[in-house]
C-alpha atoms as a PDB file:
ATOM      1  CA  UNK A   1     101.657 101.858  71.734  1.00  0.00           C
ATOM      2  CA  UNK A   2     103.455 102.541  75.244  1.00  0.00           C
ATOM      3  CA  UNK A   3     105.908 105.533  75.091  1.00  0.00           C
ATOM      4  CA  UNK A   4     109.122 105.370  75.883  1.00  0.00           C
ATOM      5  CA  UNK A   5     108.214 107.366  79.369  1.00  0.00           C
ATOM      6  CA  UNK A   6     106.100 104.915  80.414  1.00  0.00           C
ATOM      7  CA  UNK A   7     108.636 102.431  80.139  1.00  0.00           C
ATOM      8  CA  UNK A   8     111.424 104.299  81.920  1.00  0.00           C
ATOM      9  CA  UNK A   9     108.540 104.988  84.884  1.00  0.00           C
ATOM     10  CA  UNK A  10     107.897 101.012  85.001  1.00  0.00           C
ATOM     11  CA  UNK A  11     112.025 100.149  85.114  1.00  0.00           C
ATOM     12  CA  UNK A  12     112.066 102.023  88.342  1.00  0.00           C
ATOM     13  CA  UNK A  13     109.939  99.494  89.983  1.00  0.00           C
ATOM     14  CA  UNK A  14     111.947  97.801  92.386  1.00  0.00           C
ATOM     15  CA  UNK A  15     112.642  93.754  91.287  1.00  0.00           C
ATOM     16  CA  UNK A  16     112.341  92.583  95.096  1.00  0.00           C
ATOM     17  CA  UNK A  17     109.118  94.408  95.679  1.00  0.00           C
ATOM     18  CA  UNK A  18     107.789  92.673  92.297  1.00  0.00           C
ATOM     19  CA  UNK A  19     108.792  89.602  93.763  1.00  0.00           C
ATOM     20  CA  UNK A  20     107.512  89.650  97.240  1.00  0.00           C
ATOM     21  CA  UNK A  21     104.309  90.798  95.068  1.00  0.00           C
ATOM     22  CA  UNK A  22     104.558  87.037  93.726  1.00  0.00           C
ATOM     23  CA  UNK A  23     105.499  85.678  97.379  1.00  0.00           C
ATOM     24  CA  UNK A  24     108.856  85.483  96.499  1.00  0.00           C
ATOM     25  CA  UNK A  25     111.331  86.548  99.773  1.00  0.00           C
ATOM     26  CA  UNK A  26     115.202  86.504  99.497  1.00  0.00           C
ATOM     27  CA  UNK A  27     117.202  83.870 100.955  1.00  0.00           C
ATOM     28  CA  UNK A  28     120.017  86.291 102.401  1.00  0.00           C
ATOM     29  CA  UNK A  29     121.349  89.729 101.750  1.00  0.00           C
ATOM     30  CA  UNK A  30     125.201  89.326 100.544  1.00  0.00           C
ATOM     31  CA  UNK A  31     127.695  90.792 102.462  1.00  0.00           C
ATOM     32  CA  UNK A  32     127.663  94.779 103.316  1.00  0.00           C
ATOM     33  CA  UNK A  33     128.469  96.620 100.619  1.00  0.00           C
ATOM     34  CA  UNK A  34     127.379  94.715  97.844  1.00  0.00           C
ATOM     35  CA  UNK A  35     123.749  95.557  97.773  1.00  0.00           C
ATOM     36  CA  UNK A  36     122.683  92.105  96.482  1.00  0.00           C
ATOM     37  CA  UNK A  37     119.526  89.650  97.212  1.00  0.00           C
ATOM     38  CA  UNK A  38     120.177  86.034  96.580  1.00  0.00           C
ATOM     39  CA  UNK A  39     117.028  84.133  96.063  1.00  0.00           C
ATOM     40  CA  UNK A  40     115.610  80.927  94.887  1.00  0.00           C
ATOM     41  CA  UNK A  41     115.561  81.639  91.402  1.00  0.00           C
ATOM     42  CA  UNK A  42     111.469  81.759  90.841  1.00  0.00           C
ATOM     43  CA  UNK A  43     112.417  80.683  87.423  1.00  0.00           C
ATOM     44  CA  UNK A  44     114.091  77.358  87.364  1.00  0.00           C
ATOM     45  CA  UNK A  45     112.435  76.253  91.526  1.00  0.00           C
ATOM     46  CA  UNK A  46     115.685  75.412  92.515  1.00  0.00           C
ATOM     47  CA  UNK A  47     116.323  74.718  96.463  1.00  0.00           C
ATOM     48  CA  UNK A  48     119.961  76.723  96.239  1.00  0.00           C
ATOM     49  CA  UNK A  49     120.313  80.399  96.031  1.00  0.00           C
ATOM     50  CA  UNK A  50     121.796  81.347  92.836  1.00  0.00           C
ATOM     51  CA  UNK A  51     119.409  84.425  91.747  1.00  0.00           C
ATOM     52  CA  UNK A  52     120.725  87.586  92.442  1.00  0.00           C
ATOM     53  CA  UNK A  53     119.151  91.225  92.529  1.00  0.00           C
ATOM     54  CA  UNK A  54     120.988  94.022  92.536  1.00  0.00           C
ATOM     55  CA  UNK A  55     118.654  96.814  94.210  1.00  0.00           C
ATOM     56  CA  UNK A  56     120.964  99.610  93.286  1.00  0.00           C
ATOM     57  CA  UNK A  57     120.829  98.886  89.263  1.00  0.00           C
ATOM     58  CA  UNK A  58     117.672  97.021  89.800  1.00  0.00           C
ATOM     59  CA  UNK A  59     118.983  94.077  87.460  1.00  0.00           C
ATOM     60  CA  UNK A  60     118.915  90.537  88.455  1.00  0.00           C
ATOM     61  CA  UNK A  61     121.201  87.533  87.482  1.00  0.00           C
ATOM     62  CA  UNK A  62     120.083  83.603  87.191  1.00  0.00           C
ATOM     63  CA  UNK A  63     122.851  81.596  87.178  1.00  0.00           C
ATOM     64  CA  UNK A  64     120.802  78.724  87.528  1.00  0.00           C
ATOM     65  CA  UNK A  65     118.452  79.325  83.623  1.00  0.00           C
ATOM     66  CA  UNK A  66     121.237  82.183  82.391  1.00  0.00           C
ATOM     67  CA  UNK A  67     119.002  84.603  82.460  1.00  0.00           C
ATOM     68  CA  UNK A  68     119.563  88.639  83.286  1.00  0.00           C
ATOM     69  CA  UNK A  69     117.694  91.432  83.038  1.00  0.00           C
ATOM     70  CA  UNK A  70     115.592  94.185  84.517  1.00  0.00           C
ATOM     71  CA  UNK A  71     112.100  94.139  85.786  1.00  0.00           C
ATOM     72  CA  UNK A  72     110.454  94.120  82.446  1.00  0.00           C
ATOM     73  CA  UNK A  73     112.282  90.949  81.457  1.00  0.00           C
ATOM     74  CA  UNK A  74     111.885  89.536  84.958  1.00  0.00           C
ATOM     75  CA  UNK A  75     107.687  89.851  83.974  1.00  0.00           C
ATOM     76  CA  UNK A  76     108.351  88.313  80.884  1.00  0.00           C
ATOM     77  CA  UNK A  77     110.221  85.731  82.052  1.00  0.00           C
ATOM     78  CA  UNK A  78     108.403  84.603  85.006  1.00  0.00           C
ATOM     79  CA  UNK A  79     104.528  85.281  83.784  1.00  0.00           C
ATOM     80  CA  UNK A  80     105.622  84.044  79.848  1.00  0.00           C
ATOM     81  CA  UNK A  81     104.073  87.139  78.514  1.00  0.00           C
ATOM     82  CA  UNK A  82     105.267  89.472  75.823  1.00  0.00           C
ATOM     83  CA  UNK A  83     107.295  92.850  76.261  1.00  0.00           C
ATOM     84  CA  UNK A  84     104.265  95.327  76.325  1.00  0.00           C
ATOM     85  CA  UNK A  85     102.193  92.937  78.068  1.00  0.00           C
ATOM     86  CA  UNK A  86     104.861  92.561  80.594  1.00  0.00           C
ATOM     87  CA  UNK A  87     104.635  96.464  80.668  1.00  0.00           C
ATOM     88  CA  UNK A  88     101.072  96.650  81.553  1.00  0.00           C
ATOM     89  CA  UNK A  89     101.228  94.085  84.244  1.00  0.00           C
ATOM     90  CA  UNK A  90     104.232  95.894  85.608  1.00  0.00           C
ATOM     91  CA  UNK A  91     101.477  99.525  85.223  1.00  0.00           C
ATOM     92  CA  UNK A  92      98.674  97.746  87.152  1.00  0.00           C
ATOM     93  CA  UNK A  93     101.400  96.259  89.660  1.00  0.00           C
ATOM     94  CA  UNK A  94     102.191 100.141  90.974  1.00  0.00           C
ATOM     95  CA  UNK A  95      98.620 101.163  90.592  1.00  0.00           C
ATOM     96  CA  UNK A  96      99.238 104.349  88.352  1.00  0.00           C
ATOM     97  CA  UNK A  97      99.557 104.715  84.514  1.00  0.00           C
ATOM     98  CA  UNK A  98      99.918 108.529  85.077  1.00  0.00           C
ATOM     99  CA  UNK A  99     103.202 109.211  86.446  1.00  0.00           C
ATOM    100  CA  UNK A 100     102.730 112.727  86.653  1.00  0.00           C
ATOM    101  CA  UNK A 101      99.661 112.459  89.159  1.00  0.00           C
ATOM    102  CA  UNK A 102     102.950 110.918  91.241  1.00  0.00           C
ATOM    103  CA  UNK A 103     105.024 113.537  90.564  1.00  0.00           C
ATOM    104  CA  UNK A 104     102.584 116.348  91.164  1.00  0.00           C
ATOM    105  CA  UNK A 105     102.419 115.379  94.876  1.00  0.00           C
ATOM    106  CA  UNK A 106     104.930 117.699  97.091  1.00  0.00           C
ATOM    107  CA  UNK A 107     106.854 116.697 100.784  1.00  0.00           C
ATOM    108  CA  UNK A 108     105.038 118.503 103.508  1.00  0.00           C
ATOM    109  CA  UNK A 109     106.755 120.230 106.021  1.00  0.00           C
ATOM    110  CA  UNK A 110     103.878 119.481 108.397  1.00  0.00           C
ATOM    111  CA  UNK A 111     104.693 118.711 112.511  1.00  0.00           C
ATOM    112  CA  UNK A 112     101.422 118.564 113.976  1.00  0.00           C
ATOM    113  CA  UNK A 113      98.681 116.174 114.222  1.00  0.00           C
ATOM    114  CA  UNK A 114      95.415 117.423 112.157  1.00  0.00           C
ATOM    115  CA  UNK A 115      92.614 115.600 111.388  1.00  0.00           C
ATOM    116  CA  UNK A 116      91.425 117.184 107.900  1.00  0.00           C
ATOM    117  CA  UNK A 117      93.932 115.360 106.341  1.00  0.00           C
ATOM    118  CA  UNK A 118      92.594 113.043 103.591  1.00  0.00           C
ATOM    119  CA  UNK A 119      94.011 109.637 102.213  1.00  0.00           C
ATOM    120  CA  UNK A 120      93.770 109.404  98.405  1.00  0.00           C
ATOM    121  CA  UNK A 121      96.034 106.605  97.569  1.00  0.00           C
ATOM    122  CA  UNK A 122      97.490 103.537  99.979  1.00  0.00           C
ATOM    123  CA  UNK A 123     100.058 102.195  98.090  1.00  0.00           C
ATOM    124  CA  UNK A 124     103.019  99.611  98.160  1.00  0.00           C
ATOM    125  CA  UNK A 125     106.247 101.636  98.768  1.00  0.00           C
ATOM    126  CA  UNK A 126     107.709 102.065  95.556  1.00  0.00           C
ATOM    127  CA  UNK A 127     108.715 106.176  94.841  1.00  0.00           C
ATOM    128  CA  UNK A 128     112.358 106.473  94.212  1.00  0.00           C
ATOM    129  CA  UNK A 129     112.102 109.313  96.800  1.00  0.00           C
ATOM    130  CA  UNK A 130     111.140 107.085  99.561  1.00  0.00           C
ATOM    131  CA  UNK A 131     112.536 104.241  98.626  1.00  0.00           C
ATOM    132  CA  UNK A 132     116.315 106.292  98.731  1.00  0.00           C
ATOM    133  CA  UNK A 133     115.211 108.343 101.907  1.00  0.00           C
ATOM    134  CA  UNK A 134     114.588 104.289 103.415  1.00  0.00           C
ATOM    135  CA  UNK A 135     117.615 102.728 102.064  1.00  0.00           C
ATOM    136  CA  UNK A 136     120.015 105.463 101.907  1.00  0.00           C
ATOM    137  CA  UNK A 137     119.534 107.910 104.962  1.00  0.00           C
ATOM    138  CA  UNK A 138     117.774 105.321 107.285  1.00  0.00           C
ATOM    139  CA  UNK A 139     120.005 102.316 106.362  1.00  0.00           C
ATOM    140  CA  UNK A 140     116.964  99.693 105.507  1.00  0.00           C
ATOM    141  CA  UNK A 141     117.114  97.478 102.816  1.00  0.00           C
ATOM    142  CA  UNK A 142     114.336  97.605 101.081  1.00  0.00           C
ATOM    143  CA  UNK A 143     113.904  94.076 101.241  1.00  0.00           C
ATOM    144  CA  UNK A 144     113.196  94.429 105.386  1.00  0.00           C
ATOM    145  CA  UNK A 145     110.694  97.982 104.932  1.00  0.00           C
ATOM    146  CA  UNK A 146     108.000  96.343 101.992  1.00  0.00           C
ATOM    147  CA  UNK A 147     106.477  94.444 104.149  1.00  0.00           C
ATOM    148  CA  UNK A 148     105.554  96.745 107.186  1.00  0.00           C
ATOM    149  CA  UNK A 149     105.066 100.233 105.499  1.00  0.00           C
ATOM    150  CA  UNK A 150     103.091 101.619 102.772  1.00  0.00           C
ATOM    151  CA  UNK A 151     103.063 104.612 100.305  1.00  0.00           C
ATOM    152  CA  UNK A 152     100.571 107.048 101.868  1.00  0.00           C
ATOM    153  CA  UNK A 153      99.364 109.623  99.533  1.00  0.00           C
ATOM    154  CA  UNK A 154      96.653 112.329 101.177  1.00  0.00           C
ATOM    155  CA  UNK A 155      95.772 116.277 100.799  1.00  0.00           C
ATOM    156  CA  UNK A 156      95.590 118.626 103.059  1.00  0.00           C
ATOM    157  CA  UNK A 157      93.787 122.057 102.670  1.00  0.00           C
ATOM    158  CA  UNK A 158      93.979 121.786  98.965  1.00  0.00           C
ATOM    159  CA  UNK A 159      97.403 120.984  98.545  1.00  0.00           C
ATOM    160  CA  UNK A 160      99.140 116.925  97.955  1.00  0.00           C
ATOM    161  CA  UNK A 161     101.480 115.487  99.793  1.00  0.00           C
ATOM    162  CA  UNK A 162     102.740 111.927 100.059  1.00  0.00           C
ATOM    163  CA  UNK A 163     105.031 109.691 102.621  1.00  0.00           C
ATOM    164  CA  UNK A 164     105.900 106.527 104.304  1.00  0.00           C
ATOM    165  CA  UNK A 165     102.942 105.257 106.419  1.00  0.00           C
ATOM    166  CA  UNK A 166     103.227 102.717 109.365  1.00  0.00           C
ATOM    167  CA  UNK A 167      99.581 101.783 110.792  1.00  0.00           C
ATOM    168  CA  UNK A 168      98.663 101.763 114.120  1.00  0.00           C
ATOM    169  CA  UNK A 169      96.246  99.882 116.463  1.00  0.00           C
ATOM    170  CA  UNK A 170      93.435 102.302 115.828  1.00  0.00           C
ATOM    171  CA  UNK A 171      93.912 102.570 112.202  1.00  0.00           C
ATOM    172  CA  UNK A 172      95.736 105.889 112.060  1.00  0.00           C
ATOM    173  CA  UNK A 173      99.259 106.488 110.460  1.00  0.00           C
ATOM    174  CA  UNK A 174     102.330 107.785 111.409  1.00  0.00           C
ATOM    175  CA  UNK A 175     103.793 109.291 108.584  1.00  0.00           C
ATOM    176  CA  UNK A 176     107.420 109.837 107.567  1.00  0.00           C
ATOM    177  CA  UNK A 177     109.679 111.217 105.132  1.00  0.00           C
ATOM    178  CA  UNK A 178     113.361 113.171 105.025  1.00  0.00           C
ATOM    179  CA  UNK A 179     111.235 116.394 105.847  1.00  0.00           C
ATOM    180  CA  UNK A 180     108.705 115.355 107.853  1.00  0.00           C
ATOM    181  CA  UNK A 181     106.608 113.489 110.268  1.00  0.00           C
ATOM    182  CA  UNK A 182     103.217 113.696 111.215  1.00  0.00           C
ATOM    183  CA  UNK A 183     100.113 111.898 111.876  1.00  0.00           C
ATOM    184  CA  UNK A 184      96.928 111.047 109.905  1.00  0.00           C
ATOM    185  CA  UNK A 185      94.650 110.496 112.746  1.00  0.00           C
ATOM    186  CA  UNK A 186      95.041 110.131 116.419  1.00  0.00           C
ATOM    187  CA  UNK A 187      98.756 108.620 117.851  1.00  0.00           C
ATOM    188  CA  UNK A 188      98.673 105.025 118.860  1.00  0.00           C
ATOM    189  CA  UNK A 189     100.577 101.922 119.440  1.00  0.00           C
ATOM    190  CA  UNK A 190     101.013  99.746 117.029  1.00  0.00           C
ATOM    191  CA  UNK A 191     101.054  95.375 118.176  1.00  0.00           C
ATOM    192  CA  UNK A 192     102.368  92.701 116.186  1.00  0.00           C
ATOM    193  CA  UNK A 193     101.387  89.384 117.607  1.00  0.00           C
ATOM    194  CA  UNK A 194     103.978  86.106 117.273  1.00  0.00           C
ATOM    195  CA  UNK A 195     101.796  83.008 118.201  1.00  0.00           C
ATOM    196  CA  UNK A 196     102.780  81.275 120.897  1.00  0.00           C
ATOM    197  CA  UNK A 197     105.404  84.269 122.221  1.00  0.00           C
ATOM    198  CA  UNK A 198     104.900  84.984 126.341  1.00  0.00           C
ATOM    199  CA  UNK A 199     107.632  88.240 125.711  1.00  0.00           C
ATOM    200  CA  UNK A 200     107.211  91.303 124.035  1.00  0.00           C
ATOM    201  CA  UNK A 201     109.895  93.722 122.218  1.00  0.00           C
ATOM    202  CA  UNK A 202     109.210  97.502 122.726  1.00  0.00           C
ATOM    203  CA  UNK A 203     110.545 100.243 120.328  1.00  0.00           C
ATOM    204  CA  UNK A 204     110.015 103.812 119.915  1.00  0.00           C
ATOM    205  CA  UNK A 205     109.285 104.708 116.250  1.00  0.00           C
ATOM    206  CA  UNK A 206     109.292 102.140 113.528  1.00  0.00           C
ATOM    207  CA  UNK A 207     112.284 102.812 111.949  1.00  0.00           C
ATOM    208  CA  UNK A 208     113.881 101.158 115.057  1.00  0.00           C
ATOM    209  CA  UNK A 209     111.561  98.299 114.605  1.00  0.00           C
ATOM    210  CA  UNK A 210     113.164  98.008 110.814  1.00  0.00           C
ATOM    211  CA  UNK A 211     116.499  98.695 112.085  1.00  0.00           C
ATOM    212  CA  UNK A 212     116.197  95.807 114.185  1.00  0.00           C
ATOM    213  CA  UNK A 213     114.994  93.524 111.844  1.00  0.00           C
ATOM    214  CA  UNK A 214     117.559  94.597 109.715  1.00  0.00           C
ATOM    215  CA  UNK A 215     120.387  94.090 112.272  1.00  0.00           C
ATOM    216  CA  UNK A 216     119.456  90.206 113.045  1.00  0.00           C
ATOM    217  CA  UNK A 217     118.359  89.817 109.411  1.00  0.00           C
ATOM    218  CA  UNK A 218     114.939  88.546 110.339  1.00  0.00           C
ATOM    219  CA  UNK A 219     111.981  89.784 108.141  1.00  0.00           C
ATOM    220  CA  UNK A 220     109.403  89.090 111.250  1.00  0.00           C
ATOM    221  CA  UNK A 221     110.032  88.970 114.689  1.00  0.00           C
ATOM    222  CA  UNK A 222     110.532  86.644 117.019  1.00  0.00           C
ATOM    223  CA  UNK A 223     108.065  87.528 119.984  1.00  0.00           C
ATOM    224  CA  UNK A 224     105.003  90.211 119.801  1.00  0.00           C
ATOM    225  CA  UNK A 225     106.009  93.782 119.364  1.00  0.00           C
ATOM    226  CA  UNK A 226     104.754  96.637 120.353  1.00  0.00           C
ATOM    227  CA  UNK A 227     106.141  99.840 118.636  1.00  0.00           C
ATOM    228  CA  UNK A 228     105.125 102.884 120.567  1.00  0.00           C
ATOM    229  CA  UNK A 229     105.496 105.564 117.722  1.00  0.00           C
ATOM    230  CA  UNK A 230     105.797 107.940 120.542  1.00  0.00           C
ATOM    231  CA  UNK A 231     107.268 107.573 124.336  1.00  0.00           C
ATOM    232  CA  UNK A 232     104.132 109.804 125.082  1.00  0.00           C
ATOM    233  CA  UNK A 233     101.431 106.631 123.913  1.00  0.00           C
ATOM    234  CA  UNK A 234     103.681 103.872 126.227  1.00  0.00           C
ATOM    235  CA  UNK A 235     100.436 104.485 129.029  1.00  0.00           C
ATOM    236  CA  UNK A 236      98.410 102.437 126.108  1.00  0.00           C
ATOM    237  CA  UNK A 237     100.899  99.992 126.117  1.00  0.00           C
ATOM    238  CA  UNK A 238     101.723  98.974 130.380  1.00  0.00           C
ATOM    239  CA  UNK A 239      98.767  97.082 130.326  1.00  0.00           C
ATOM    240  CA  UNK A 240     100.260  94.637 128.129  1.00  0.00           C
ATOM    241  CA  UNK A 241     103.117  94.583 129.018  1.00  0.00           C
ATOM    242  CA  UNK A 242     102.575  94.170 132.783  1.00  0.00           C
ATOM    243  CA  UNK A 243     101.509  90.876 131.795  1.00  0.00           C
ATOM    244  CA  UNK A 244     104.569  89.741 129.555  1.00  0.00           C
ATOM    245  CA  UNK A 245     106.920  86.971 131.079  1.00  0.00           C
ATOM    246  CA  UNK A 246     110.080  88.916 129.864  1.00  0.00           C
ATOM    247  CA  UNK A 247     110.395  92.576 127.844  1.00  0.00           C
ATOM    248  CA  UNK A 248     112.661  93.529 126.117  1.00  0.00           C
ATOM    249  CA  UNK A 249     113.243  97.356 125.731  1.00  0.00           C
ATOM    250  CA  UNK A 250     115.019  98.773 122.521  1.00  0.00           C
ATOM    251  CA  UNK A 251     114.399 102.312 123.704  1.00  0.00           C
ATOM    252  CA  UNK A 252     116.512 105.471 123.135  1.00  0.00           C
ATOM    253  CA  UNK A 253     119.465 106.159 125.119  1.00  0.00           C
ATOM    254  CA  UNK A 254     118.251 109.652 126.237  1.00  0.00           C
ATOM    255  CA  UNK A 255     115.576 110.991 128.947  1.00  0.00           C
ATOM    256  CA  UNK A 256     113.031 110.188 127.594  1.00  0.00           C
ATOM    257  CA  UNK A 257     113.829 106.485 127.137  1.00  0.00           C
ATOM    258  CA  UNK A 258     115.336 105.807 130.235  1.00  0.00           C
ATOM    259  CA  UNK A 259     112.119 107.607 131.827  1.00  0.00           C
ATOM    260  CA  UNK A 260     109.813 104.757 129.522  1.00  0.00           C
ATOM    261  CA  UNK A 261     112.741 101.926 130.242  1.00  0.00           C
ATOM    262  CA  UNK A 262     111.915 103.078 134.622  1.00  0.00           C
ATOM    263  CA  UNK A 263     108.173 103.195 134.045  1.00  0.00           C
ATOM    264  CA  UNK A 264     107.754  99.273 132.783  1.00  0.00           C
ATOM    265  CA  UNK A 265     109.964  98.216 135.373  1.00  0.00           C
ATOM    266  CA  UNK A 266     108.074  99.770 137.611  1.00  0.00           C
ATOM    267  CA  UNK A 267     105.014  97.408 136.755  1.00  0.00           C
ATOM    268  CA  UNK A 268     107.217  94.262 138.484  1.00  0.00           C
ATOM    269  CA  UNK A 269     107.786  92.798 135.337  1.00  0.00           C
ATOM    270  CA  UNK A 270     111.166  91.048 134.005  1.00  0.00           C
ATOM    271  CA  UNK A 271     113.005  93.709 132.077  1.00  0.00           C
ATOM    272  CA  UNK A 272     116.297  93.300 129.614  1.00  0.00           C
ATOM    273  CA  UNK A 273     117.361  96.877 128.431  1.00  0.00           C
ATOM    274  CA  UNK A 274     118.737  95.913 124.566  1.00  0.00           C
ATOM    275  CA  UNK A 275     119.868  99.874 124.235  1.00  0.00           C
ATOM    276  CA  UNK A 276     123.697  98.746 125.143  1.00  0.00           C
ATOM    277  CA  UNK A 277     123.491  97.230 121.589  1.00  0.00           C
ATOM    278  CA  UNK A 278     123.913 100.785 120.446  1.00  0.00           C
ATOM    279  CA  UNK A 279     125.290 101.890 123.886  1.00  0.00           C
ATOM    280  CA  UNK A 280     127.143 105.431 122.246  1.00  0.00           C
ATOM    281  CA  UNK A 281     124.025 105.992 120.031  1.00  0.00           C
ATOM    282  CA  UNK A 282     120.907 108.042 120.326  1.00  0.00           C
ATOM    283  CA  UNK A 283     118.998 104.801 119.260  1.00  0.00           C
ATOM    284  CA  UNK A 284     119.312 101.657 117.127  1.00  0.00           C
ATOM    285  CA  UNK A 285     118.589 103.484 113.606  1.00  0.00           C
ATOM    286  CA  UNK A 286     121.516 106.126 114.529  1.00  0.00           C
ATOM    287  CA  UNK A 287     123.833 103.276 115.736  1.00  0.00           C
ATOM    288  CA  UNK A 288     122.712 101.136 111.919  1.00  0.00           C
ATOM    289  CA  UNK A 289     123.186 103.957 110.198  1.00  0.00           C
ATOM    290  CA  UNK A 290     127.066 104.109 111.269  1.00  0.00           C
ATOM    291  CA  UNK A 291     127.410 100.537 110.552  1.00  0.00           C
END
């Protein structure tokens, strides 16, 4: 028998990761405000959005079959399995049946680099601590940050910790929550080829990345990207660049950036400076943010 814990644990899990799980991506995000997903409803295969998820209540809506629900009765519906089967699917989905192994791990206050940390778990996102830190102090739908972070879990001298991880070139991971950053292994750039792009974009930190995905409602981008993670690693990134037909630079609007924005000019190649999107704003997560 599954206790009632179990159950409430399972509820949490967020419908639009479950269905991205399935290779199911919404159609558009309603207007601001209304925290809704329409989608194809995965149900009836109809071409017309008329499925909704609601990522605050985490209920969804079909107006195309009738159905409504939460995640549980999402499983059921979709896979055309029973309640506590849909349960256990939902348990193997997040990768723990012991929520308090979750709940034991604590935010570090860690700053520096150190290599003794140790990954235990590599996770989809899916605490309710992250998942609010990303939606409700950095502005990202959920929907736009599944697909390019993960849940990193790891120790440290004895002692768990967990946060949001965004792999680099080399493997490594910069890690992030509302406390923290650090780095599990050396810092690095991280590239996302486009086939058939002859530009690159350049952020700083990945939450810029998001926030500009976010801000053109695009879940990939359009030409390769190369997100720096730190101004300091842009040296591994000229090379590349040098070579680009046209980049474009979503840097910060202090020092720093304008210092990085001067150094890939330098290199002779075309350069558009996108910071006047959030001219006013330290950079394009601050200026989403205030949307």
């Amino acid at each position: 028998m599954i206790d009632a814990t179990t159950i409430e644990t399972v509820k949490n899990i967020p419908i639009t990761a479950y269905l991205q799980s399935k290779g199911v991506l919404p159609a558009h995000k309603l207007q601001k405000g209304r925290n809704q997903y329409a989608y194809c409803s995965p149900l009836s295969g109809e071409r017309t959005p008329s499925f909704f998820v609601n990522e605050i209540a985490n209920v969804f809506y079909d107006y195309s079959t009738g159905q409504k629900g939460d995640v549980i009765r999402l499983v059921q519906q979709l896979e055309k399995i029973a309640f506590i089967d849909a349960v256990k699917r939902l348990q193997a989905f997040t990768g723990t049946f012991d929520t308090e192994e979750l709940a034991s791990y604590q935010i570090s206050s860690e700053t520096d680099v150190d290599t003794t940390f140790r990954i235990t778990a590599n996770r989809t996102l899916q605490h309710p601590k992250l998942i609010e830190y990303v939606e409700q102090q950095r502005g990202i739908p959920f929907a736009y940050a599944q697909s390019w972070v993960r849940q990193i879990h790891y120790t440290r001298k004895g002692s768990r910790y967990f946060g949001i991880g965004f792999r680099t070139d080399s493997g490594s991971w910069a890690i992030r929550n509302e406390k923290f950053k650090t780095w599990i292994g050396g810092s690095d750039i991280t590239t996302i080829p486009v086939a058939e792009s002859r530009s690159y974009y350049v952020f700083e930190g990945f939450f810029n990345f998001l926030s500009a995905l976010t801000y053109y409602g695009k879940q990939l981008p359009s030409s390769h990207t190369i997100v720096l993670n730190s101004v300091t690693n842009l040296k591994q990134a000229l090379p590349t660049l040098e070579k680009a037909q046209t980049v474009f630079c979503y840097l910060d609007n202090d020092r720093a950036g304008q210092n990085a924005l001067s150094a890939i000019e330098a290199t002779g190649v075309m350069v558009v400076d996108r910071s006047t999107i959030y001219r006013g704003y330290n950079d394009f997560n601050d200026f989403l943010k205030a949307r």
